[in-house]
N, C-alpha and C. Protein backbone atom coordinates (compact mmCIF):
# COMPACT_ATOMS: atom_id res chain seq x y z
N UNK A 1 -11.60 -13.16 -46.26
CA UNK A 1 -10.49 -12.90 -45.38
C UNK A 1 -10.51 -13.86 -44.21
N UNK A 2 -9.01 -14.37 -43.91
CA UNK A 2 -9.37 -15.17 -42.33
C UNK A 2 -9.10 -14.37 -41.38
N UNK A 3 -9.50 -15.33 -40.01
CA UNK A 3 -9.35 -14.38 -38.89
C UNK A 3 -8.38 -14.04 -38.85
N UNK A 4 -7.23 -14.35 -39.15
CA UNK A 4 -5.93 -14.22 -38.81
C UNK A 4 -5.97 -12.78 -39.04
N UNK A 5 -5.79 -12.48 -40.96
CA UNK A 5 -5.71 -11.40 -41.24
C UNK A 5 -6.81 -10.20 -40.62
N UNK A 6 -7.61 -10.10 -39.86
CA UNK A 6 -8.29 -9.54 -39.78
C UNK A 6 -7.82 -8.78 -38.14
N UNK A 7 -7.30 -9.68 -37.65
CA UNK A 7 -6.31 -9.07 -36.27
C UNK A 7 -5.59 -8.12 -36.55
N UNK A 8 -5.31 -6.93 -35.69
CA UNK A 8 -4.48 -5.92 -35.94
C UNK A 8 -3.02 -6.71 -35.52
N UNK A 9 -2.00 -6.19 -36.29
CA UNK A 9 -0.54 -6.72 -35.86
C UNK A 9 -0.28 -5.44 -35.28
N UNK A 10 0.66 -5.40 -33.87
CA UNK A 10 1.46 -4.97 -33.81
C UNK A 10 1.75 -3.08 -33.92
N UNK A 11 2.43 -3.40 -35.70
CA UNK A 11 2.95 -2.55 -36.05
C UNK A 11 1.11 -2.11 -37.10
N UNK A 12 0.66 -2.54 -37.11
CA UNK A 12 -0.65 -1.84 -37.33
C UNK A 12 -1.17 -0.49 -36.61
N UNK A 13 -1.42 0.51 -37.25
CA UNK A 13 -1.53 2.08 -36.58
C UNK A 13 -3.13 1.88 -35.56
N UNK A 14 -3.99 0.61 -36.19
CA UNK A 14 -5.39 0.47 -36.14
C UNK A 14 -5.52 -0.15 -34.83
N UNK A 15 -4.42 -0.77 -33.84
CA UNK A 15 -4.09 -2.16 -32.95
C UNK A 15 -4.76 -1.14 -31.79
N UNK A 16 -4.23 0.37 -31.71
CA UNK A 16 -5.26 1.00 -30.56
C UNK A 16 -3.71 1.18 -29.79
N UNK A 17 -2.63 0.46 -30.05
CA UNK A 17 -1.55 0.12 -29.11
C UNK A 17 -0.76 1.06 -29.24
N UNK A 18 0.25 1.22 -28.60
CA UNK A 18 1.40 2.35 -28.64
C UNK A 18 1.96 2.19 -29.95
N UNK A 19 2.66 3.22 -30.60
CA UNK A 19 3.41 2.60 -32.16
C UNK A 19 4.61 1.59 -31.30
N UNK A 20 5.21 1.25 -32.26
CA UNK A 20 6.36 0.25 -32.20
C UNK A 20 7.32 1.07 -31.80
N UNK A 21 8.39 0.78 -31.06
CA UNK A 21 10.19 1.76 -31.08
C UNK A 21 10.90 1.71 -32.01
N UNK A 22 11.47 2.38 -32.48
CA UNK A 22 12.81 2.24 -33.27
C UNK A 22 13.86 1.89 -32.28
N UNK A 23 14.98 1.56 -33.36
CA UNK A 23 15.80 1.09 -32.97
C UNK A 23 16.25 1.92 -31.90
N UNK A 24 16.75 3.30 -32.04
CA UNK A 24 17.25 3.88 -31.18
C UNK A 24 16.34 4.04 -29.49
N UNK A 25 14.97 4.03 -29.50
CA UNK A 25 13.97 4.14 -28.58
C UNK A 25 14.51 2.82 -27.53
N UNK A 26 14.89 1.50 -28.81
CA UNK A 26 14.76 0.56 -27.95
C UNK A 26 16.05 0.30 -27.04
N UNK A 27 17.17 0.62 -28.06
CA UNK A 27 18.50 0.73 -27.43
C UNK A 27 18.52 1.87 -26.22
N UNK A 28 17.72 2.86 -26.34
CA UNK A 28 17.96 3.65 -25.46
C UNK A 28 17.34 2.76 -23.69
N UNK A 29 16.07 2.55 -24.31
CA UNK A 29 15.56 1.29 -23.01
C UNK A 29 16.70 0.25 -22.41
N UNK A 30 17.43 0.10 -23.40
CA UNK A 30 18.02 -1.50 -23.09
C UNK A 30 19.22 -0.72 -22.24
N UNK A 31 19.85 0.92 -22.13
CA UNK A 31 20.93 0.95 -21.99
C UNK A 31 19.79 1.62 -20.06
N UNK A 32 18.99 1.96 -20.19
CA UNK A 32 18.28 2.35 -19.06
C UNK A 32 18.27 0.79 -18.08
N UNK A 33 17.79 0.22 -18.64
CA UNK A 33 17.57 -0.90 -17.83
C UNK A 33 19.23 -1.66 -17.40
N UNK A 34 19.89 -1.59 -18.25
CA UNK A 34 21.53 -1.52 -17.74
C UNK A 34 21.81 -1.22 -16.30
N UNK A 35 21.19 0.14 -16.64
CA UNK A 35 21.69 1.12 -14.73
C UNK A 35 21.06 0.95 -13.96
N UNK A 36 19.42 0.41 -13.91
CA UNK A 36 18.31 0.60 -12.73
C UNK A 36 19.26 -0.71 -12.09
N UNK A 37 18.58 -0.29 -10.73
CA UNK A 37 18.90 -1.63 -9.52
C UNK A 37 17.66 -1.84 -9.26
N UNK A 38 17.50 -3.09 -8.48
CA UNK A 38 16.60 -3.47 -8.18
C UNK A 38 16.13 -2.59 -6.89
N UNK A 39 17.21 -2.19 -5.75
CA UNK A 39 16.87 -1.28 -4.92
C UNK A 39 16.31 -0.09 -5.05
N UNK A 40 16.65 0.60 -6.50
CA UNK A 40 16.03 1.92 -7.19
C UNK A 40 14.46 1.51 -7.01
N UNK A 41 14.18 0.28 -7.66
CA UNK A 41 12.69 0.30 -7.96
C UNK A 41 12.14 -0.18 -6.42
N UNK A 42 12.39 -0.66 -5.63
CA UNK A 42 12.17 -1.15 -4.41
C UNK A 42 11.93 0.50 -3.64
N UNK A 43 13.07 1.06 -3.95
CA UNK A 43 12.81 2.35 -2.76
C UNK A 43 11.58 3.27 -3.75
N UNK A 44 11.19 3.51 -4.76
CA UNK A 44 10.14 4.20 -5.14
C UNK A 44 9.31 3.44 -5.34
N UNK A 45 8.83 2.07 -5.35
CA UNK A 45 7.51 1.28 -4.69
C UNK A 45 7.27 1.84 -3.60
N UNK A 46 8.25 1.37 -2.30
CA UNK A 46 8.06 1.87 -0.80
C UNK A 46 7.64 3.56 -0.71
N UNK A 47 8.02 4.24 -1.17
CA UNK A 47 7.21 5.74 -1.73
C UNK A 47 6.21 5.84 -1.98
N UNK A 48 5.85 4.83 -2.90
CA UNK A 48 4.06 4.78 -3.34
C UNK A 48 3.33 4.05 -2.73
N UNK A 49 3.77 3.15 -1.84
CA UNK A 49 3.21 2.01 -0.96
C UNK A 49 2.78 3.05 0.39
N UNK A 50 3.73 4.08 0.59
CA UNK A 50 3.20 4.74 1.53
C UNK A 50 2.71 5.92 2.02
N UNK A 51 2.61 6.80 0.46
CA UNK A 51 1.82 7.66 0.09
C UNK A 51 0.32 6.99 0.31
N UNK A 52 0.32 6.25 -0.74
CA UNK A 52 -1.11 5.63 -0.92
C UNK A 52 -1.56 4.83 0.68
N UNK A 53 -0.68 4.59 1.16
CA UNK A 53 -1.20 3.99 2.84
C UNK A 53 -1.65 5.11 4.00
N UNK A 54 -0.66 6.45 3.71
CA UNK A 54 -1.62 7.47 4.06
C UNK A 54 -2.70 7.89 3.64
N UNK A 55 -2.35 8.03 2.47
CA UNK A 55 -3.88 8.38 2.08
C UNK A 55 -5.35 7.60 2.22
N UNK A 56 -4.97 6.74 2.28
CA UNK A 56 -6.06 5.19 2.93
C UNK A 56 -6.67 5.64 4.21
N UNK A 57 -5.91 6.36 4.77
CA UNK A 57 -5.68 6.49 6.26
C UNK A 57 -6.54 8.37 6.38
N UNK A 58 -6.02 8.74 5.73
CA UNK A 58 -6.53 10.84 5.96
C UNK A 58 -7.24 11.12 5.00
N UNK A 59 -7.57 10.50 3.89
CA UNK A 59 -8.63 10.75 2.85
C UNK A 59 -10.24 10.55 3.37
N UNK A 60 -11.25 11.26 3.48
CA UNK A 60 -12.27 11.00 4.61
C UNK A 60 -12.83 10.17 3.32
N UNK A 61 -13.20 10.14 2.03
CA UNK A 61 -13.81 9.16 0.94
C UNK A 61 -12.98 8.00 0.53
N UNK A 62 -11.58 7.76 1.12
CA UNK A 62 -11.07 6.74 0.61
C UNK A 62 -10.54 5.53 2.12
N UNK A 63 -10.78 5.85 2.60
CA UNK A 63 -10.66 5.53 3.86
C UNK A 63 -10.44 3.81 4.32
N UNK A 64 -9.70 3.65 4.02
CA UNK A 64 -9.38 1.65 3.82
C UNK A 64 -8.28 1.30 4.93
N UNK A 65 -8.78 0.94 6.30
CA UNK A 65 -7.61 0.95 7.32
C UNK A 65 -6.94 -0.53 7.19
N UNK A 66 -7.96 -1.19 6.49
CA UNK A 66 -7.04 -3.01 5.66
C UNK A 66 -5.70 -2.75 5.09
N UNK A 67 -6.47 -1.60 4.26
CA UNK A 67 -5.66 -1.26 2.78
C UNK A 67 -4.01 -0.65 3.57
N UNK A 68 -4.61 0.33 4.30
CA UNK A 68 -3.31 0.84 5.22
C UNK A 68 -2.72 -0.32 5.75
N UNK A 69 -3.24 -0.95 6.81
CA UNK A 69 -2.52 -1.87 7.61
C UNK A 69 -1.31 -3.13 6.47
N UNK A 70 -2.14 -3.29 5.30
CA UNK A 70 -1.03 -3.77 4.43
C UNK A 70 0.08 -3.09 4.10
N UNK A 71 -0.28 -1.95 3.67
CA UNK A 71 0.59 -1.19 2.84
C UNK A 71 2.06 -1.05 3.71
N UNK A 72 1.52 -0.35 5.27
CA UNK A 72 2.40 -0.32 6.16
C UNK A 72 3.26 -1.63 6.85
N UNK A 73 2.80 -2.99 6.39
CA UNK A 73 3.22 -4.12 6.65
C UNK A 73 4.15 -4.41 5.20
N UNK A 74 3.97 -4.14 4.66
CA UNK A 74 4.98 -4.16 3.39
C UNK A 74 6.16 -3.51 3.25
N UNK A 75 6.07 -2.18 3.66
CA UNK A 75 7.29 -1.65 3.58
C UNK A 75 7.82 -1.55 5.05
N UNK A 76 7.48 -2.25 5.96
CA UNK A 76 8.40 -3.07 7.04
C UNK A 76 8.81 -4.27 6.42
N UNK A 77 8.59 -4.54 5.55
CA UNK A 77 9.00 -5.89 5.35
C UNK A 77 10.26 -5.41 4.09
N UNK A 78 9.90 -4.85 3.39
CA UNK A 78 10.89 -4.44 2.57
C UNK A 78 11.89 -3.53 2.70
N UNK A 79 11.79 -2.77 3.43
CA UNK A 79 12.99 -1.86 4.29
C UNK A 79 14.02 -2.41 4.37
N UNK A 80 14.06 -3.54 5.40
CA UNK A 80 15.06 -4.22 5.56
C UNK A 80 15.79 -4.88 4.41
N UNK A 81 15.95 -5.03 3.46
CA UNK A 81 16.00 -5.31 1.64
C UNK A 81 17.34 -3.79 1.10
N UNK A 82 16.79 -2.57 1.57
CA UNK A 82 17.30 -1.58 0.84
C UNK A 82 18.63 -1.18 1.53
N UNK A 83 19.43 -0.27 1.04
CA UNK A 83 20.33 0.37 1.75
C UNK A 83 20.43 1.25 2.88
N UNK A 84 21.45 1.20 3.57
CA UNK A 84 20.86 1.59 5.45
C UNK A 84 20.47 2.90 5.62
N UNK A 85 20.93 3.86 4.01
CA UNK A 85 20.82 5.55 4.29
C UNK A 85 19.35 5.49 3.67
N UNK A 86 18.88 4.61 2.76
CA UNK A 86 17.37 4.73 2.52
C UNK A 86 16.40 4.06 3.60
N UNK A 87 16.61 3.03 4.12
CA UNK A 87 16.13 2.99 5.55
C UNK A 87 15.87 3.74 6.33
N UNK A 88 16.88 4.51 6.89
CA UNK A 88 16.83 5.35 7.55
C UNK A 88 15.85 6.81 7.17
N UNK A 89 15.69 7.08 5.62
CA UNK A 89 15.08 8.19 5.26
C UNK A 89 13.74 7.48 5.35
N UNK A 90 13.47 6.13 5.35
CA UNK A 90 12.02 5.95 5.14
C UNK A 90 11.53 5.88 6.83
N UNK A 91 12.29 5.52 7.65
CA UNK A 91 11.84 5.67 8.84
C UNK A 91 11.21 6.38 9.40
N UNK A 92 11.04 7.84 9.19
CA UNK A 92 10.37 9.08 9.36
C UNK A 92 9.22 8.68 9.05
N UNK A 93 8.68 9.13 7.50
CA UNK A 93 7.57 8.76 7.05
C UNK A 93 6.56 7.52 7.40
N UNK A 94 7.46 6.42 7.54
CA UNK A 94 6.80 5.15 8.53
C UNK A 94 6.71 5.62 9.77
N UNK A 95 6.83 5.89 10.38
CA UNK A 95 6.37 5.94 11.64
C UNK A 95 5.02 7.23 11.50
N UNK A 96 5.48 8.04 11.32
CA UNK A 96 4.35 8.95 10.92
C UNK A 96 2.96 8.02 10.33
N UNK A 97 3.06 7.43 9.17
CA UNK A 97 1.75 6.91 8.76
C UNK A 97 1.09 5.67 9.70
N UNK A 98 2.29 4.94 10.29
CA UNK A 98 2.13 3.94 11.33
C UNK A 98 1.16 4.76 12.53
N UNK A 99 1.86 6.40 12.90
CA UNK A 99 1.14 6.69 14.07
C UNK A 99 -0.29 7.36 13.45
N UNK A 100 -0.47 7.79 12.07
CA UNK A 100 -1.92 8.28 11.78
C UNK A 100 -2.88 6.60 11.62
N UNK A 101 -2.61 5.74 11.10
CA UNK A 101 -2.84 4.34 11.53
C UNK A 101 -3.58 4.20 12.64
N UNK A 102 -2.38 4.15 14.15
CA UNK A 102 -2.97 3.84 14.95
C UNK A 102 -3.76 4.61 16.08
N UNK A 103 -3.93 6.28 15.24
CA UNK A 103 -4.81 7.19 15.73
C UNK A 103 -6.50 7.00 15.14
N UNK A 104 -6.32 6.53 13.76
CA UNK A 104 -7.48 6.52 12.88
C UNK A 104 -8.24 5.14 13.61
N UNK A 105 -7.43 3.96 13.69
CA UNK A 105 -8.12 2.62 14.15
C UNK A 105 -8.74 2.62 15.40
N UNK A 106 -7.79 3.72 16.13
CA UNK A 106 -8.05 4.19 17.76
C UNK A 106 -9.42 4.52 17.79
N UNK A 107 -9.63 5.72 16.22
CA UNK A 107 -11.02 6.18 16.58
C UNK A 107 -11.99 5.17 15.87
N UNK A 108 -12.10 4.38 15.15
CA UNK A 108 -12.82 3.71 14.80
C UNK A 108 -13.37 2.33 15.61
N UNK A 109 -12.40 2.11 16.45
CA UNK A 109 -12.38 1.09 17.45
C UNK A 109 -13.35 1.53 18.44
N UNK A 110 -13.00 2.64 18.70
CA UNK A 110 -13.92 3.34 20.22
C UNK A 110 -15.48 3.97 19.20
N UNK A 111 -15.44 4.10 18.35
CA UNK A 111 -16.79 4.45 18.10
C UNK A 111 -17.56 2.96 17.54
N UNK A 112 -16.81 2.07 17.28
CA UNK A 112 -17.67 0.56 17.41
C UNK A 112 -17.60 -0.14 18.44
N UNK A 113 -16.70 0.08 19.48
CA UNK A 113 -17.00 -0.18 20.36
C UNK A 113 -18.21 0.19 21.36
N UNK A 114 -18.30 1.54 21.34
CA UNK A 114 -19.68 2.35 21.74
C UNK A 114 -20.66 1.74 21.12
N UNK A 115 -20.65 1.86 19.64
CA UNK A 115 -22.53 1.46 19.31
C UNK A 115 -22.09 -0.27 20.10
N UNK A 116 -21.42 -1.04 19.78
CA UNK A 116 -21.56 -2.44 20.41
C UNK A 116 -22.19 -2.74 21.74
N UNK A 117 -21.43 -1.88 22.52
CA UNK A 117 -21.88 -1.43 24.33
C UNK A 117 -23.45 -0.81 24.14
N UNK A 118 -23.87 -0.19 23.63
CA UNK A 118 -25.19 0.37 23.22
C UNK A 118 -26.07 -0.67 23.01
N UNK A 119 -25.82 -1.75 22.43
CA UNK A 119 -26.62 -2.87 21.49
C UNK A 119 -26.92 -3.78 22.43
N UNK A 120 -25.69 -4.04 23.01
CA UNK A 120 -25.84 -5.34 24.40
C UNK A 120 -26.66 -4.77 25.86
N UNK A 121 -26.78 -6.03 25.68
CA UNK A 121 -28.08 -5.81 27.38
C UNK A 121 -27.24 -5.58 28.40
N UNK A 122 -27.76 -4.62 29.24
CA UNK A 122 -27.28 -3.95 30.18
C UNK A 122 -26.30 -2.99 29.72
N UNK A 123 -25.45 -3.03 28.60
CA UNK A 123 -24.59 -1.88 28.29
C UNK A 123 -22.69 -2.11 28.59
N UNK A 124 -22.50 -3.70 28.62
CA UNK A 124 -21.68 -3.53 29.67
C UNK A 124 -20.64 -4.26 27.86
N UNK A 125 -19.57 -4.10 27.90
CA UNK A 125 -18.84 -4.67 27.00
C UNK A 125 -18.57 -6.15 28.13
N UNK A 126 -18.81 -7.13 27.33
CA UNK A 126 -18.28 -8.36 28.00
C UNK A 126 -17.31 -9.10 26.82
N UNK A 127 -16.61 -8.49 26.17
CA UNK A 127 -15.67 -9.09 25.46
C UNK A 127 -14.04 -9.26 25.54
N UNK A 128 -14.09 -8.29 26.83
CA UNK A 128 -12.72 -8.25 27.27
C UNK A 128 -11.82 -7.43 26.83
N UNK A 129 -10.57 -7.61 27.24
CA UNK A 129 -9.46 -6.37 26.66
C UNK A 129 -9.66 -6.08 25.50
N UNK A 130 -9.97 -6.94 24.23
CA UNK A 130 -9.76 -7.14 23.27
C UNK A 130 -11.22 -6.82 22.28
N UNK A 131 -12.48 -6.39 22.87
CA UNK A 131 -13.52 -6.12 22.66
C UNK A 131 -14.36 -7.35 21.89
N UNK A 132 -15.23 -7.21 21.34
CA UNK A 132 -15.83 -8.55 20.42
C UNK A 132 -15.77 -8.54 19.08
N UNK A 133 -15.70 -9.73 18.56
CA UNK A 133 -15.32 -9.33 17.10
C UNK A 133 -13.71 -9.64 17.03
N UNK A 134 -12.85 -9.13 18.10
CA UNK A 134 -11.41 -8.78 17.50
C UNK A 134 -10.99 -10.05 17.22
N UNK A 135 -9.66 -9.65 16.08
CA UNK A 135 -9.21 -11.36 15.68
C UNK A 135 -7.81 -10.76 16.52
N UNK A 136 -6.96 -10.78 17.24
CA UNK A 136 -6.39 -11.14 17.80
C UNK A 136 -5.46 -9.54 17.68
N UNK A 137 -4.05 -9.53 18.56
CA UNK A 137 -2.83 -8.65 18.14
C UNK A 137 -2.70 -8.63 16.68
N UNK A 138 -2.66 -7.23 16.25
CA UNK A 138 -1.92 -7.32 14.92
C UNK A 138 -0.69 -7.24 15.26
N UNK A 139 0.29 -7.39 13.98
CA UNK A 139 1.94 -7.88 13.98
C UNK A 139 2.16 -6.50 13.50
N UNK A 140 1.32 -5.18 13.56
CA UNK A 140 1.69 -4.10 12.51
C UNK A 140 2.18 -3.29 14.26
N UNK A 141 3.13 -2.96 14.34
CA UNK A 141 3.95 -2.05 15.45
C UNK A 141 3.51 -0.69 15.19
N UNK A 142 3.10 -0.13 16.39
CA UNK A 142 2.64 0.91 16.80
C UNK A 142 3.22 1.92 17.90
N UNK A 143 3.15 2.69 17.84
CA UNK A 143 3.85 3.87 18.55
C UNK A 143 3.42 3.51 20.61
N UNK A 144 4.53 3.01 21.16
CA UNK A 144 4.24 2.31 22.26
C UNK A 144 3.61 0.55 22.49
N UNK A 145 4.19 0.44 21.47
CA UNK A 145 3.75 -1.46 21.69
C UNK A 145 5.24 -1.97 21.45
C-alpha cells in the first residue's frame, strides 16, 4: 500500500473528523452565512473579549491583569466599528470591568510597591510618581483619568 492510500480521506468514518454535510447541512450554512454581518460577529467577540477580561480580573486562580488590560483595549478599539445602540449597551459593562481593572492594579501596585519600599535602604521609594519598574502611562482609560 502507498502512503497516500493509507491517509484517512475526508469522508473516511476512521479521519477522527466530523462526518462530511450533506447537501442540505451545507446549503443550510451557505443560506446562514447570507444573513450574519460582520457587526453580529464583532458585537459577540466584544461579549467574550469582556467576559473573559473580567474574569482575568475577579477570578483569584486566573488572575492575568496583561490579559485584562488587552482585552479591555480591544473592545475600545472596536466599539467604535459597531452600531451606536450596541455601543452604547457595551458601555456599561466597559466601564465596570475598566473600573474592577483599575481597582485590582490599584491593589497590586500598592502591595509591590510596599515590599519594594521594604527592600530599599532606608525605606524611602525613590522612584517617583510613577514608582520603579513602571514603563510609563498606560493608554487604557480609567475611571478619573
Amino acid at each position: 500500500m502507498t502512503e497516500e492510500q493509507n491517509q484517512p480521506t475526508p469522508e473516511d468514518p476512521e479521519a477522527g473528523g466530523p462526518p462530511p454535510l450533506t447537501d442540505e447541512e451545507r446549503a443550510m450554512l451557505e443560506a446562514q452565512m447570507k444573513e450574519i454581518r460582520v457587526e453580529d460577529l464583532l458585537t459577540q467577540t466584544v461579549a467574550s473579549v469582556l467576559n473573559l477580561s473580567a474574569r482575568r480580573i475577579v477570578k483569584e486562580d486566573e488572575v492575568d491583569l496583561e490579559q485584562a488590560r488587552i482585552g479591555i483595549e480591544a473592545v475600545r478599539a472596536i466599539v467604535d466599528l459597531l452600531p451606536p445602540e450596541v455601543g452604547q449597551a457595551i458601555a456599561d459593562p466597559l466601564s465596570q470591568v475598566q473600573l474592577l481593572y483599575a481597582q485590582k492594579s490599584g491593589e497590586s501596585g500598592a502591595a509591590e510597591e510596599g515590599k519594594a519600599a521594604g527592600q530599599e535602604s532606608g525605606g524611602t521609594d525613590s522612584g517617583g510618581p510613577q514608582g520603579p519598574g513602571s514603563q510609563g502611562p498606560s493608554k487604557l482609560w480609567t475611571p478619573g483619568s
